[in-house]
PDB file of N, CA and C in Angstrom:
ATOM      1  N   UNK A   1       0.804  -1.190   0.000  1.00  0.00           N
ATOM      2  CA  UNK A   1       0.000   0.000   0.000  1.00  0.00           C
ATOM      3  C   UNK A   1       0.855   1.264   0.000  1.00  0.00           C
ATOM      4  N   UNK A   2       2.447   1.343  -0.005  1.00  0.00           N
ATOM      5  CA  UNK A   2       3.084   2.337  -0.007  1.00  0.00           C
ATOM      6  C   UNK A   2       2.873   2.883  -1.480  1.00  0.00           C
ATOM      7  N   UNK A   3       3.087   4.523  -1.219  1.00  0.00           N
ATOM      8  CA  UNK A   3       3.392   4.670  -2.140  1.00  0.00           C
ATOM      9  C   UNK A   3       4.128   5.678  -2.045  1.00  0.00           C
ATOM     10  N   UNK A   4       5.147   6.094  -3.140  1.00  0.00           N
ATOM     11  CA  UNK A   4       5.816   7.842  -2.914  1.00  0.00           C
ATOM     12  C   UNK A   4       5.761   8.866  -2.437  1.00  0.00           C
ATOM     13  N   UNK A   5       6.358   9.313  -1.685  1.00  0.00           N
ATOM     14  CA  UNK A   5       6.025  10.241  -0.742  1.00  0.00           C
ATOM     15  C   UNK A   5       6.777  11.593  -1.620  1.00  0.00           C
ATOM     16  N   UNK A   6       6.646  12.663  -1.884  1.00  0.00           N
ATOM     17  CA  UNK A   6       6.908  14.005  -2.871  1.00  0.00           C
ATOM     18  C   UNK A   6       8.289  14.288  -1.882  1.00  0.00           C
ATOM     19  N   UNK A   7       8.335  14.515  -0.620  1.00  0.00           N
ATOM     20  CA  UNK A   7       9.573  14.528   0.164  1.00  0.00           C
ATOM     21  C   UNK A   7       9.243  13.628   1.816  1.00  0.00           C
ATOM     22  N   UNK A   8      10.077  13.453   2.072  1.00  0.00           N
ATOM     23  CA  UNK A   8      10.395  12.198   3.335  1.00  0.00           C
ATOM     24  C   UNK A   8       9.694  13.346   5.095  1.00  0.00           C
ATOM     25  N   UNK A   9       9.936  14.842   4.822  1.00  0.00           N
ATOM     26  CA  UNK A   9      10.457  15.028   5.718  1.00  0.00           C
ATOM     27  C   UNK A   9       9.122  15.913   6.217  1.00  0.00           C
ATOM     28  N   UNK A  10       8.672  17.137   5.032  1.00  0.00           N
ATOM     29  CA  UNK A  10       7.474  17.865   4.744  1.00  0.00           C
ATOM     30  C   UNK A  10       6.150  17.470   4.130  1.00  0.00           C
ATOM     31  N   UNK A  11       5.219  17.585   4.788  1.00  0.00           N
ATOM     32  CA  UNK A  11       3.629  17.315   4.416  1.00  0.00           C
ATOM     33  C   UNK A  11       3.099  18.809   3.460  1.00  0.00           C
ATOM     34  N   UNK A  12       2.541  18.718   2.806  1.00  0.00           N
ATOM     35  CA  UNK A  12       1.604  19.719   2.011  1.00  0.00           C
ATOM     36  C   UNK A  12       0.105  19.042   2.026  1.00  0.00           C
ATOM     37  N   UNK A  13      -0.608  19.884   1.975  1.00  0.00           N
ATOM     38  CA  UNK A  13      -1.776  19.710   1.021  1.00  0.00           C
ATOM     39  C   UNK A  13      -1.789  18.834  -0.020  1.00  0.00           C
ATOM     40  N   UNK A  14      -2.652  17.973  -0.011  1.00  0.00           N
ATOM     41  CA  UNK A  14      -2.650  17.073  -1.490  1.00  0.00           C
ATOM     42  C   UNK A  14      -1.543  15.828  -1.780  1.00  0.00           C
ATOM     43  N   UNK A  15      -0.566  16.056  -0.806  1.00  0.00           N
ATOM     44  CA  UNK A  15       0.857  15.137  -0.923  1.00  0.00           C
ATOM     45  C   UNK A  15      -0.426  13.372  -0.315  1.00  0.00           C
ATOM     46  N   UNK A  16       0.066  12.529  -1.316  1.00  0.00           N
ATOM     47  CA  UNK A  16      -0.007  11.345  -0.552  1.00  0.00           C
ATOM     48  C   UNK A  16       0.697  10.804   0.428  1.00  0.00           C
ATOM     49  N   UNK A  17       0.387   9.907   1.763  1.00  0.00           N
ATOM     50  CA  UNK A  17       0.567   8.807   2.696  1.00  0.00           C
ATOM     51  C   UNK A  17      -0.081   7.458   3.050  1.00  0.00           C
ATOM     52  N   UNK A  18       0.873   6.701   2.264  1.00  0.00           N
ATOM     53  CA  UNK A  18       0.232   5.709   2.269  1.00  0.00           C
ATOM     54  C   UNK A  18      -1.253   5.724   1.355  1.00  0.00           C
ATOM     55  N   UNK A  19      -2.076   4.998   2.112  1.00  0.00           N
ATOM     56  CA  UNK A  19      -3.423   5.110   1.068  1.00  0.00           C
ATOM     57  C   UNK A  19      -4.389   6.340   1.690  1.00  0.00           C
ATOM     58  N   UNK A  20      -3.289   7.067   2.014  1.00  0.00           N
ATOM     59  CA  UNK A  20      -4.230   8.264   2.594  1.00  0.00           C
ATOM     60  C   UNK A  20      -3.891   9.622   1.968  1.00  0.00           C
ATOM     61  N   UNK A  21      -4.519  11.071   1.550  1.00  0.00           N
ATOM     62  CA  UNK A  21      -4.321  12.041   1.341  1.00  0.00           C
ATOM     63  C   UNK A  21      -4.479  13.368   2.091  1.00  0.00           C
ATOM     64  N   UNK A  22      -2.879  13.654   2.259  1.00  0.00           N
ATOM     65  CA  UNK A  22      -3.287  15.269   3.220  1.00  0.00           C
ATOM     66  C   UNK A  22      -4.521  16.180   2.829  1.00  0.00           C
ATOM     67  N   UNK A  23      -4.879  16.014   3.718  1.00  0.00           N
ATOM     68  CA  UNK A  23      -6.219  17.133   3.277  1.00  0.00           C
ATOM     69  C   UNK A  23      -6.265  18.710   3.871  1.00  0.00           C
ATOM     70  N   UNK A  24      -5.165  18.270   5.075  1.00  0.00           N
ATOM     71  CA  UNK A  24      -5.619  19.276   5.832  1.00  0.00           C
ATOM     72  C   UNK A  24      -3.983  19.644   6.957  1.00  0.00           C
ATOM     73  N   UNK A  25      -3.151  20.502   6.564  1.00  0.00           N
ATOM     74  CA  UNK A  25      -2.148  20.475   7.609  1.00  0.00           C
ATOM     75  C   UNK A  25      -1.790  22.276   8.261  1.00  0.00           C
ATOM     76  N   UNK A  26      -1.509  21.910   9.550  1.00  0.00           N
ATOM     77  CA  UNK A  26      -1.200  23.489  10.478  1.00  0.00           C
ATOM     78  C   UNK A  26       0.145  23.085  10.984  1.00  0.00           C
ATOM     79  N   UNK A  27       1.072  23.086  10.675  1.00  0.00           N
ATOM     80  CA  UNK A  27       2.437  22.467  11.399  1.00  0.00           C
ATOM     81  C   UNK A  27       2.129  23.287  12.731  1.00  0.00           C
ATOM     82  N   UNK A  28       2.591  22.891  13.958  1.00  0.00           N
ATOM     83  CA  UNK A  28       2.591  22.038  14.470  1.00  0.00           C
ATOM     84  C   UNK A  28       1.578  20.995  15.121  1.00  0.00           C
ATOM     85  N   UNK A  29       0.019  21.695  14.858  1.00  0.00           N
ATOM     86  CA  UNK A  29      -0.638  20.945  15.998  1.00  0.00           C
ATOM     87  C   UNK A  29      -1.763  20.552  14.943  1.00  0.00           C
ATOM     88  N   UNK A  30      -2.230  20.319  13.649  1.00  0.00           N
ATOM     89  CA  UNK A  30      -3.323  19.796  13.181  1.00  0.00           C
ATOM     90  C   UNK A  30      -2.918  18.957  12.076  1.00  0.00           C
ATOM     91  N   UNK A  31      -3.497  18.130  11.856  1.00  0.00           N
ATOM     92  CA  UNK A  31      -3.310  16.912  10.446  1.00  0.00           C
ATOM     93  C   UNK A  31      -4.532  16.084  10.317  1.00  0.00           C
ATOM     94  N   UNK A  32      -4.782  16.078   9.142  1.00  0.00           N
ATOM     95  CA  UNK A  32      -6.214  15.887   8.847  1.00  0.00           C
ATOM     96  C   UNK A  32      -5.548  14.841   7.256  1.00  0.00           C
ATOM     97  N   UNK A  33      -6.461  13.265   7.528  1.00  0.00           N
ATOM     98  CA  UNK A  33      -5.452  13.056   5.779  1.00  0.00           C
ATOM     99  C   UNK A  33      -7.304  12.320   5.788  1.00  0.00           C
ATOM    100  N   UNK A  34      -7.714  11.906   4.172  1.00  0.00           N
ATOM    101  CA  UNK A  34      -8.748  11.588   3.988  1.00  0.00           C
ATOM    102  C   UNK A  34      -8.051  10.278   3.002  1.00  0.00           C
ATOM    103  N   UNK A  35      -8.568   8.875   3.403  1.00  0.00           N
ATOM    104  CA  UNK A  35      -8.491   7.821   2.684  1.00  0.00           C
ATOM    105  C   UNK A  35      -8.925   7.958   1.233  1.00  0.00           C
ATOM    106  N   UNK A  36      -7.895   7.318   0.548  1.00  0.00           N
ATOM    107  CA  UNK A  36      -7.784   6.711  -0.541  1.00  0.00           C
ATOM    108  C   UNK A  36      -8.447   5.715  -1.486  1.00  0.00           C
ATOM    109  N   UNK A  37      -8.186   4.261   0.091  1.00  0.00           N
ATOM    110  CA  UNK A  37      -8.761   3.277  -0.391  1.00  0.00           C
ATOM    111  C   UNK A  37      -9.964   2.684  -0.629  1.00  0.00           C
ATOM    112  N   UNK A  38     -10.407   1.817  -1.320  1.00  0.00           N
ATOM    113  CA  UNK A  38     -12.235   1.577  -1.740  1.00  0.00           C
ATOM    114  C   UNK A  38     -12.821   1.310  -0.040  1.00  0.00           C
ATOM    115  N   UNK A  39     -13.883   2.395  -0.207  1.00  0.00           N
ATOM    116  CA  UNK A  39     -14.680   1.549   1.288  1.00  0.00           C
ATOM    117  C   UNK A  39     -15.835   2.373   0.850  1.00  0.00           C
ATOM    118  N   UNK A  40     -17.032   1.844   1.832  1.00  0.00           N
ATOM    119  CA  UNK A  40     -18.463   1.708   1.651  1.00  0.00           C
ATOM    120  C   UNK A  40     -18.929   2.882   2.431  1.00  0.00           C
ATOM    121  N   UNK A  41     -18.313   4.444   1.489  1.00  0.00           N
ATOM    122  CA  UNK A  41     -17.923   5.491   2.910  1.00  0.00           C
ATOM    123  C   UNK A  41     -17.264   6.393   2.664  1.00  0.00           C
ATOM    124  N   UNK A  42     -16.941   7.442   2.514  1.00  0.00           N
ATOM    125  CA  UNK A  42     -15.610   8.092   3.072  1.00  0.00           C
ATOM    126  C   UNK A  42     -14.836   8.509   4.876  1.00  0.00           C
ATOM    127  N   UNK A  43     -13.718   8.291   4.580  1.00  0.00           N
ATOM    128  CA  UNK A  43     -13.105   8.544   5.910  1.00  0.00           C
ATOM    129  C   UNK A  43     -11.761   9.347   5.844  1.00  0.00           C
ATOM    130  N   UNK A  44     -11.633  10.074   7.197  1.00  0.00           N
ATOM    131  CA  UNK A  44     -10.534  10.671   7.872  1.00  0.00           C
ATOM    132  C   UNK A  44     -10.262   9.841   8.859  1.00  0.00           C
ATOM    133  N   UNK A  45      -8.976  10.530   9.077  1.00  0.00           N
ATOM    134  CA  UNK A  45      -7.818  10.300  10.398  1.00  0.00           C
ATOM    135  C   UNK A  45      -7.278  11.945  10.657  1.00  0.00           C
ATOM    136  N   UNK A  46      -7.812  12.099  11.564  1.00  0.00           N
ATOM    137  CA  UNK A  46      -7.471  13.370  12.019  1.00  0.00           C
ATOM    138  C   UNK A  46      -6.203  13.217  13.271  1.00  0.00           C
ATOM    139  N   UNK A  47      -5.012  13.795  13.636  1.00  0.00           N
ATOM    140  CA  UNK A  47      -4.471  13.802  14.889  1.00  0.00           C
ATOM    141  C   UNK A  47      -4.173  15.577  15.049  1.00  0.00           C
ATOM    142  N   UNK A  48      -4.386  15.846  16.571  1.00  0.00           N
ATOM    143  CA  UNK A  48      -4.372  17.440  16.731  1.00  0.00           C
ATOM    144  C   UNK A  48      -3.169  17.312  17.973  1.00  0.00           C
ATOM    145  N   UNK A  49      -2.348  18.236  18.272  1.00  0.00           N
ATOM    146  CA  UNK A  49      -1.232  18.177  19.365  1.00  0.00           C
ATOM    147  C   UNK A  49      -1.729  19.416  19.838  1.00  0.00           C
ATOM    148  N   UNK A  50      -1.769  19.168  21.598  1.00  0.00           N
ATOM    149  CA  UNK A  50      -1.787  20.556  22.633  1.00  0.00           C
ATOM    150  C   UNK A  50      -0.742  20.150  23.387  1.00  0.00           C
ATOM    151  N   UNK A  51      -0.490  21.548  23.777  1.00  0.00           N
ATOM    152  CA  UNK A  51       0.733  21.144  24.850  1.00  0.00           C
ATOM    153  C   UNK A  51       0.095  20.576  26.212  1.00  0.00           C
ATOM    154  N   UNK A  52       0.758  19.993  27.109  1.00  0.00           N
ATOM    155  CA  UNK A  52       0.157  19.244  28.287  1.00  0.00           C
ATOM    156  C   UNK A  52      -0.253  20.341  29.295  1.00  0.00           C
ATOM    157  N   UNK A  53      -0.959  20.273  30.098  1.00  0.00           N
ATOM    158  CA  UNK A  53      -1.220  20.623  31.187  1.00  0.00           C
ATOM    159  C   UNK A  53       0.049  20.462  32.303  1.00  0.00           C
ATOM    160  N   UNK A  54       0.779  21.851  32.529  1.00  0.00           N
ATOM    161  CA  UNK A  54       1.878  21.899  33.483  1.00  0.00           C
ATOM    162  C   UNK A  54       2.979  22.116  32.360  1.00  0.00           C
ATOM    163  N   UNK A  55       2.760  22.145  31.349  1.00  0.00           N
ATOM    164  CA  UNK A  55       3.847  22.609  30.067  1.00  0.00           C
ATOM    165  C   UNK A  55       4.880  21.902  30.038  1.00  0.00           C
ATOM    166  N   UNK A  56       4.601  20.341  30.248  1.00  0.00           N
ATOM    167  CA  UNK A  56       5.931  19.496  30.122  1.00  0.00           C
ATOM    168  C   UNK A  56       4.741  18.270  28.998  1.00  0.00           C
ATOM    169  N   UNK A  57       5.892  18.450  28.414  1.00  0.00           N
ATOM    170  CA  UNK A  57       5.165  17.278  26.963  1.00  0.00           C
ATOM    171  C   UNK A  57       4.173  17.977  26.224  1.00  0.00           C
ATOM    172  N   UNK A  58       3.557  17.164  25.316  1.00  0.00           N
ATOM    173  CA  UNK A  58       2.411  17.435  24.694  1.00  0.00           C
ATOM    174  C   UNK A  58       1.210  16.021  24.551  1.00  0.00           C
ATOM    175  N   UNK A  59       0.063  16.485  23.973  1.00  0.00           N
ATOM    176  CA  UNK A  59      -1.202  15.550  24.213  1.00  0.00           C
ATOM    177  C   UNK A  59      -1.428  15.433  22.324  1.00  0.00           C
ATOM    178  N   UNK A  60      -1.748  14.252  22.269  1.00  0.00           N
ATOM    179  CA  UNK A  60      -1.767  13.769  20.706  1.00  0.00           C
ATOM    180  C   UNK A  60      -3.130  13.148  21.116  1.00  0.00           C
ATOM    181  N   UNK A  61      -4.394  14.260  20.200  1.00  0.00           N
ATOM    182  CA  UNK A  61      -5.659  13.486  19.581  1.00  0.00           C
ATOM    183  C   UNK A  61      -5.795  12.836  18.734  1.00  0.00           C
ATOM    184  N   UNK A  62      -6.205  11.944  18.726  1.00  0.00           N
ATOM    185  CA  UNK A  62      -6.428  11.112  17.416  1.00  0.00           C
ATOM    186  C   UNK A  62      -7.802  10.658  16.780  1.00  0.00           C
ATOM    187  N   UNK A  63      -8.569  11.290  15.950  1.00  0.00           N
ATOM    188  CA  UNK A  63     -10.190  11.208  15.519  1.00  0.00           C
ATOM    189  C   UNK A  63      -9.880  10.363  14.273  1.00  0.00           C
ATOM    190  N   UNK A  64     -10.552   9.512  14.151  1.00  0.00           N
ATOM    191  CA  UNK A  64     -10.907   8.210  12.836  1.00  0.00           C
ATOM    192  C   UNK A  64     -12.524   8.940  12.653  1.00  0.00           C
ATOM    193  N   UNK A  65     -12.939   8.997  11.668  1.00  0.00           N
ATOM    194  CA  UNK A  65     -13.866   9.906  11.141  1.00  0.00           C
ATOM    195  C   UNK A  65     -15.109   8.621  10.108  1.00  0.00           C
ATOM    196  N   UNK A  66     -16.013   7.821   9.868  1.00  0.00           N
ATOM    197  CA  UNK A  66     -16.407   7.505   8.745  1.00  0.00           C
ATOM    198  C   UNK A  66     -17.423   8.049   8.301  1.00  0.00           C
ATOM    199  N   UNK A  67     -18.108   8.474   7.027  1.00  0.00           N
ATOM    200  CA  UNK A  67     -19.224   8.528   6.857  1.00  0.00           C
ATOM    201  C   UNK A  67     -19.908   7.753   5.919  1.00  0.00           C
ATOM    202  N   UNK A  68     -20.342   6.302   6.791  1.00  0.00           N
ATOM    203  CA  UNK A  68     -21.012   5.457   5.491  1.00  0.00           C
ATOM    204  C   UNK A  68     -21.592   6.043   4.612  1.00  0.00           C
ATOM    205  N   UNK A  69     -21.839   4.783   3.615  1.00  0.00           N
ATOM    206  CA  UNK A  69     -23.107   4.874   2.226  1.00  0.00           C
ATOM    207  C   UNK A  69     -23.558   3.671   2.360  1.00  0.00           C
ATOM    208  N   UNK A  70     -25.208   3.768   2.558  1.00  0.00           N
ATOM    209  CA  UNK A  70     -25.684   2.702   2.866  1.00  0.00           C
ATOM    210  C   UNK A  70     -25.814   1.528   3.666  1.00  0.00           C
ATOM    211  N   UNK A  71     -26.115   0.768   3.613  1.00  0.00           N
ATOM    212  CA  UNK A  71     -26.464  -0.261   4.688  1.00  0.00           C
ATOM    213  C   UNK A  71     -24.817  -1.049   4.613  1.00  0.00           C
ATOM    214  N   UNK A  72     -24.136  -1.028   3.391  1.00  0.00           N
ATOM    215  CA  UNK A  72     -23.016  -1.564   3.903  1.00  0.00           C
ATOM    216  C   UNK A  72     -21.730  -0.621   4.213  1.00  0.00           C
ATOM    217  N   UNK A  73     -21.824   0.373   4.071  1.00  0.00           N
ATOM    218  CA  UNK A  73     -21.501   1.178   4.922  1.00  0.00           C
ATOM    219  C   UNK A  73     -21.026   1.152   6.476  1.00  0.00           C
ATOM    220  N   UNK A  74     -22.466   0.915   6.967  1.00  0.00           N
ATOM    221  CA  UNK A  74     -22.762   1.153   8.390  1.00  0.00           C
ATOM    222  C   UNK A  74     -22.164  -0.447   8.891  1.00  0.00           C
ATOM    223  N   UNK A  75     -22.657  -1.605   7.987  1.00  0.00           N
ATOM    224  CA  UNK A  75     -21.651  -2.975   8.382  1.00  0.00           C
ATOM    225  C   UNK A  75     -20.379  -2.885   8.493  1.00  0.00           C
ATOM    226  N   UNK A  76     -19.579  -2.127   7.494  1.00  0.00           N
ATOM    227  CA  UNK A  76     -18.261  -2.315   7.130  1.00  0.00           C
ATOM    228  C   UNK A  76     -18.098  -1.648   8.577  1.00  0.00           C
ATOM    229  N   UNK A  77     -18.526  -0.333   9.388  1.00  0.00           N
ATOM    230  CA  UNK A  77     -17.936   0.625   9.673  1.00  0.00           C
ATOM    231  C   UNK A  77     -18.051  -0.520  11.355  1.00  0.00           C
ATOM    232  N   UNK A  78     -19.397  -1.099  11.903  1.00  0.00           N
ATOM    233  CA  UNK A  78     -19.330  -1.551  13.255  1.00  0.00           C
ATOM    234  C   UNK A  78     -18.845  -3.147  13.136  1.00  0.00           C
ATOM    235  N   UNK A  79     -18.551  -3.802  11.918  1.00  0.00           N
ATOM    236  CA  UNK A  79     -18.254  -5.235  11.922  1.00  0.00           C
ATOM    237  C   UNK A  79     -16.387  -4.575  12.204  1.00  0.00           C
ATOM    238  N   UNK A  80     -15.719  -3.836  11.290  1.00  0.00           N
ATOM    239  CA  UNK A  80     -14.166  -3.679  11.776  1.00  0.00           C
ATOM    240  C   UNK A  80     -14.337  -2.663  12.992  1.00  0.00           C
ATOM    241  N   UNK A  81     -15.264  -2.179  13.577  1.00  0.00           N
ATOM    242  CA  UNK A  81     -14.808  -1.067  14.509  1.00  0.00           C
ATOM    243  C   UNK A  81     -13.331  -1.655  15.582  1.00  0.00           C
ATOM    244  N   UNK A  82     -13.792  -2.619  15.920  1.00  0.00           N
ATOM    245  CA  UNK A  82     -12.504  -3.414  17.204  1.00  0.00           C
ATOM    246  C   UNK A  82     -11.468  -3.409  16.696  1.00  0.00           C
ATOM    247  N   UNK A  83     -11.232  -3.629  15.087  1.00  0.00           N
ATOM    248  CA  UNK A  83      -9.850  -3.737  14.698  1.00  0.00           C
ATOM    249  C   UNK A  83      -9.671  -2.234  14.242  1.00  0.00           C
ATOM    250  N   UNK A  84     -10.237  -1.734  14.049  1.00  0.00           N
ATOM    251  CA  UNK A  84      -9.994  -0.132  13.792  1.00  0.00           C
ATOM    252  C   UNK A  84      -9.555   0.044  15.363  1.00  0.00           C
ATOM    253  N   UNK A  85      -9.613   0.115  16.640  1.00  0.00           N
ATOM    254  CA  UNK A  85      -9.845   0.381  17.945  1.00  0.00           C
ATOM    255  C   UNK A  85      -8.565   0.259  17.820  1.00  0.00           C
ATOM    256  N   UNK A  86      -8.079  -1.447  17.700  1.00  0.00           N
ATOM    257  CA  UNK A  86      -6.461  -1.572  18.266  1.00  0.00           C
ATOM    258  C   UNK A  86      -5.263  -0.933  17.163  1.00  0.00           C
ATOM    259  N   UNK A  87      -6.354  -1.052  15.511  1.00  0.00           N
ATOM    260  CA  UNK A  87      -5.269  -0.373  14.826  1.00  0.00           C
ATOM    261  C   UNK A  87      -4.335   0.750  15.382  1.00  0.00           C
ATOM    262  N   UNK A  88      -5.873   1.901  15.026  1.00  0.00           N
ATOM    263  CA  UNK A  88      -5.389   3.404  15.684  1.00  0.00           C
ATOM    264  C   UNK A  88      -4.811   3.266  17.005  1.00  0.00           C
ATOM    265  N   UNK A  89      -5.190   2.497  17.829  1.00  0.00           N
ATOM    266  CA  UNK A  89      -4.343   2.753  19.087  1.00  0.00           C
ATOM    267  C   UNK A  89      -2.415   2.119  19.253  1.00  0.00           C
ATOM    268  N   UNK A  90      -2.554   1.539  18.256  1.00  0.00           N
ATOM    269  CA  UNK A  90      -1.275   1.061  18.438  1.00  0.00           C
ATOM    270  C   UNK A  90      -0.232   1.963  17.047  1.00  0.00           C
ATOM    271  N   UNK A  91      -1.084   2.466  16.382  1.00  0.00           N
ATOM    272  CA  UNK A  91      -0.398   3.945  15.724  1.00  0.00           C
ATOM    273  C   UNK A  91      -0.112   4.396  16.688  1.00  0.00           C
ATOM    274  N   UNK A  92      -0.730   5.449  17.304  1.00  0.00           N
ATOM    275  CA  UNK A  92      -0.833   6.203  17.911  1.00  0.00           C
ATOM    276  C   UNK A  92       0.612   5.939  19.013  1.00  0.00           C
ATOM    277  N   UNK A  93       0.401   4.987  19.577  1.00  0.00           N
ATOM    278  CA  UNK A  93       1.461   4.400  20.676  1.00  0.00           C
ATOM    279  C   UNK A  93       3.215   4.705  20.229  1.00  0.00           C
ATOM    280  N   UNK A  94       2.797   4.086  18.758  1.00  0.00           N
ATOM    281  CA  UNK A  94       3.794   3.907  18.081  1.00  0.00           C
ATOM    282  C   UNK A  94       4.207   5.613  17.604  1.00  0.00           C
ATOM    283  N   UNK A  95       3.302   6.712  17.571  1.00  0.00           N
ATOM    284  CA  UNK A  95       3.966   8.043  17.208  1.00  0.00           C
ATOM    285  C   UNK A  95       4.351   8.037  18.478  1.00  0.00           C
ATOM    286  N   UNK A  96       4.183   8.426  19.763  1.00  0.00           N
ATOM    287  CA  UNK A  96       4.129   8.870  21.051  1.00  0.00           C
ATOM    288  C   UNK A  96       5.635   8.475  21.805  1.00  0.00           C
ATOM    289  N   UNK A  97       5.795   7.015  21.510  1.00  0.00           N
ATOM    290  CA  UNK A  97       7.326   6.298  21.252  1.00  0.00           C
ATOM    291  C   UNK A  97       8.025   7.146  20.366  1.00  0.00           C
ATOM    292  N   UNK A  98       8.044   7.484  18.924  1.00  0.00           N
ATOM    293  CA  UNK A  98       9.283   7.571  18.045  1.00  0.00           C
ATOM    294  C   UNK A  98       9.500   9.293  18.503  1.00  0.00           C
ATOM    295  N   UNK A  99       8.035  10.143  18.912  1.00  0.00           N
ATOM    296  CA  UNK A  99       8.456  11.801  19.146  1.00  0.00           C
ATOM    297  C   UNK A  99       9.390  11.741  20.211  1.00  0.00           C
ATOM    298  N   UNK A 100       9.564  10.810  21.483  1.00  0.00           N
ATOM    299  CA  UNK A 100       9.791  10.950  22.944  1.00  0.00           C
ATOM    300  C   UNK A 100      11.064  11.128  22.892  1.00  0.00           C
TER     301      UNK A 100
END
């Protein structure tokens, strides 16, 4: 599912990741990418950064977004919800590790 990234280091607008497309970037604290791949739906992955409470570290949101079409839609979206659950959460884990 990789595919070329325009540069390794900078996000734009419109740049692909993976099977996902920037839709939406504020360096430092917003990222918004909208899927690529075929589903019964469109979807985001949103992550937003605030700084922590007590100004040591920062807090990483992470919103998975779908909006079915139709009845299979709404299957696709609550039959994977659990594996969507541990996906995103073990992203997530996995940014929180490589920023630290």
């Amino acid at each position: 599912m990789r595919r070329g990234r325009r540069d390794p280091e900078h996000l734009e607008p419109g740049d692909v990741v993976d099977c996902w497309r920037v839709e939406l970037i504020e360096p430092p604290q917003r990222l918004r990418l909208a899927a690529e791949m075929r589903l019964p739906g469109r979807a985001w992955l949103e992550f937003e950064v605030t700084p922590a409470e007590g100004g040591q570290g920062s807090v990483i949101r992470q919103t998975a977004t779908f909006d079915p079409v139709g009845l299979a839609g709404l299957a696709y979206w609550y039959a994977l919800y659990p594996v969507h659950e541990l996906v995103f959460r073990g992203m997530l884990r996995g940014i929180a590790r490589n920023a630290s």
